[in-house]
Protein backbone atom coordinates (compact mmCIF):
# COMPACT_ATOMS: atom_id res chain seq x y z
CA UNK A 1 201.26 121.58 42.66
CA UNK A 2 199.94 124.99 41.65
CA UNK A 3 199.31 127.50 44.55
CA UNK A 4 195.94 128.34 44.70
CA UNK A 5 194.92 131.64 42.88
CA UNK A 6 191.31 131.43 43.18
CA UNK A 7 188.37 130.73 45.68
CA UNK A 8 185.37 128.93 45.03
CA UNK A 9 181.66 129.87 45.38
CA UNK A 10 179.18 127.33 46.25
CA UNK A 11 175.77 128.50 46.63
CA UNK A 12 172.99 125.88 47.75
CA UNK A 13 169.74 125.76 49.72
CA UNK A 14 168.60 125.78 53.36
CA UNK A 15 165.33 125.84 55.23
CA UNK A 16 166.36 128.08 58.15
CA UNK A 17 168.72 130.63 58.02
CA UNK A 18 169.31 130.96 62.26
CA UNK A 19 169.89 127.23 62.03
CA UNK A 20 172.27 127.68 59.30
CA UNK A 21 174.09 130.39 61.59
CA UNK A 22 174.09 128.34 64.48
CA UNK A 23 175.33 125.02 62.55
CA UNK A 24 178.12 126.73 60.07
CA UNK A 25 178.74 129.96 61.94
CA UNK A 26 178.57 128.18 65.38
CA UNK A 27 179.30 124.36 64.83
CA UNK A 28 181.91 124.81 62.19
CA UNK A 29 183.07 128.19 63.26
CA UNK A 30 183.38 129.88 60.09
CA UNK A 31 183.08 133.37 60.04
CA UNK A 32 179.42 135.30 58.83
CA UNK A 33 179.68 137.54 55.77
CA UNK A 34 176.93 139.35 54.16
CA UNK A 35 173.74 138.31 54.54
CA UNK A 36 170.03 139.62 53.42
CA UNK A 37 166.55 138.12 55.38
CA UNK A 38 166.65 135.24 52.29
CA UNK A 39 170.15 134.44 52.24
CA UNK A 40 173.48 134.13 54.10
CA UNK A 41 177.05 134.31 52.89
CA UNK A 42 179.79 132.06 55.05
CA UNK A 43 183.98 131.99 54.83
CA UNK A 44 184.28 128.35 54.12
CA UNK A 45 187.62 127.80 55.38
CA UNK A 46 188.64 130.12 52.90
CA UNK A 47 185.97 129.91 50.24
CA UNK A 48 182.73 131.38 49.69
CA UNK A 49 179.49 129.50 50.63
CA UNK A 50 176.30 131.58 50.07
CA UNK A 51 173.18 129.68 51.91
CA UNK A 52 169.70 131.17 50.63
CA UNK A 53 166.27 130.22 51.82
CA UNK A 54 164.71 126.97 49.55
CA UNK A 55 164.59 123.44 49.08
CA UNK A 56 167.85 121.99 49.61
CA UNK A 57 169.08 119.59 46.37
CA UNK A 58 167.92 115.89 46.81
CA UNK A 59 170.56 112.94 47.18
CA UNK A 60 171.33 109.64 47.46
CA UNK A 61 173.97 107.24 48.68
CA UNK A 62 175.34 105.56 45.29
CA UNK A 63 178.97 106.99 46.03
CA UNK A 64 181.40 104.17 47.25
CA UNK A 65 184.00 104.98 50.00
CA UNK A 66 185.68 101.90 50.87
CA UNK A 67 182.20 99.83 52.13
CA UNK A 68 180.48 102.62 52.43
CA UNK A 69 178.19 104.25 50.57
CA UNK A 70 177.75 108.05 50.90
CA UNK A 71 175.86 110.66 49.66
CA UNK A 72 175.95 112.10 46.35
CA UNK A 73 176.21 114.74 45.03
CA UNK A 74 177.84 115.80 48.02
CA UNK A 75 180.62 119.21 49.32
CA UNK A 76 183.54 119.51 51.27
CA UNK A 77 187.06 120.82 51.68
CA UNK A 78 190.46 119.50 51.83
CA UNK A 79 192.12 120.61 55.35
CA UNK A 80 195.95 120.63 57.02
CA UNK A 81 195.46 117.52 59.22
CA UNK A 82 195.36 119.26 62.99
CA UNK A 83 192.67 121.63 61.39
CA UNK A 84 190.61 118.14 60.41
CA UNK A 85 191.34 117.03 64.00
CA UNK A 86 189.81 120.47 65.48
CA UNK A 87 187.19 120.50 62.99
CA UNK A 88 186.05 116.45 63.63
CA UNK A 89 186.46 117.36 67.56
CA UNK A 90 183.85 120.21 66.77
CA UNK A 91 181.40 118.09 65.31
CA UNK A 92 181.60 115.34 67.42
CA UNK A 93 181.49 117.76 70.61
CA UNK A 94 178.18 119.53 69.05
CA UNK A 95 176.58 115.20 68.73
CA UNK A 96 176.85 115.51 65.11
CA UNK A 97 175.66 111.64 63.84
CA UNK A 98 178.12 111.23 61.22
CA UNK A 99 176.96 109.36 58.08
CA UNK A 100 180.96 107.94 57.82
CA UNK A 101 182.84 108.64 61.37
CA UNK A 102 186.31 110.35 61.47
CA UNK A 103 188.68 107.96 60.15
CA UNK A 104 192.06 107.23 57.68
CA UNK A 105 191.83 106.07 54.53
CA UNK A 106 194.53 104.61 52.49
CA UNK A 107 196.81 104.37 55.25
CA UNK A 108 200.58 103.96 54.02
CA UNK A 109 199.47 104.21 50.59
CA UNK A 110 199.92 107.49 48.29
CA UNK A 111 197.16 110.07 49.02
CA UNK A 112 196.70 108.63 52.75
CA UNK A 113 193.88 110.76 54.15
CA UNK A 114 191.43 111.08 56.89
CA UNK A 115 188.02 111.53 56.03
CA UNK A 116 184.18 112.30 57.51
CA UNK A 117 180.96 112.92 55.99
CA UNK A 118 178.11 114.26 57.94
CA UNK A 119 175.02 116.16 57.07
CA UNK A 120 174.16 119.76 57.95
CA UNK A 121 170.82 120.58 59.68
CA UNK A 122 169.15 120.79 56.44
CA UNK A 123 170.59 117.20 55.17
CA UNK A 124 173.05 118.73 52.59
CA UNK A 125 175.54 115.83 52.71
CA UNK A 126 179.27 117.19 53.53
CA UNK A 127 182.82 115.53 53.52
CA UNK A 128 186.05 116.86 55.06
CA UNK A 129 188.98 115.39 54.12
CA UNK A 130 192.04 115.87 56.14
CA UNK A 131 195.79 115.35 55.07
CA UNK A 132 199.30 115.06 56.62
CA UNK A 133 200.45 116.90 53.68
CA UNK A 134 198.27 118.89 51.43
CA UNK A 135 200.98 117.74 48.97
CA UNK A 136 199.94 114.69 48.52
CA UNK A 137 195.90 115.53 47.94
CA UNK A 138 196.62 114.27 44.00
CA UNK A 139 199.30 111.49 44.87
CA UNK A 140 198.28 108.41 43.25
């Protein structure tokens, strides 16, 4: 595995920038960065997520997980399993509805991995994937 070099920028639309604060700065705790009065700049767990003022991109739930289906296109990050714990403890403390709830995936089985998708204020579907090992993210 190849230790990362480089962030990545995701830049997408909201409807409300307070509400944006409140849900990614407050809910998900990550830290503000530069902002302007049509757009707002986050540290996504390391990465760069820039939030401006528009439509947000449509979706729908063709994207199979297990029985589920989930929204696509769709976001997220890979975390160290007790940072997925904290993070899914956030959400569900703030009454997030979850579109998939907290749960493992492929338990036993290479690439074993807790996963959640929810949907930010603005419905911008989201997944969080949590593993043991961050080792294993590409196991097959």
């Amino acid at each position: 595995m190849w230790p990362m070099q480089s962030l990545f920028h995701l830049a997408f639309n909201v409807t409300d920038l307070d509400q944006a604060r409140a849900f990614y700065g407050g809910v998900l705790a990550c830290r503000e960065g530069r902002s302007s009065p049509t757009w707002v700049d986050f540290d996504w767990f390391g990465h760069q997520l820039s939030l401006h003022l528009g439509k947000p991109f449509q979706t729908e739930a063709t994207g199979r997980v297990g029985d589920h289906l989930v929204p696509m296109p769709h976001f997220g990050v890979i975390l160290a399993l007790r940072d997925w714990q904290a993070t899914a403890q956030r959400l569900t403390d703030a009454g997030t509805e979850f579109v998939l709830a907290p749960q493992l995936r492929f338990a036993g089985e290479p690439g074993e991995q807790w996963t959640m998708f929810f949907l930010d204020p603005f419905g911008n579907p989201i997944e969080i994937k949590g593993f043991a090992s961050l080792q294993s993210v590409f196991a097959s």
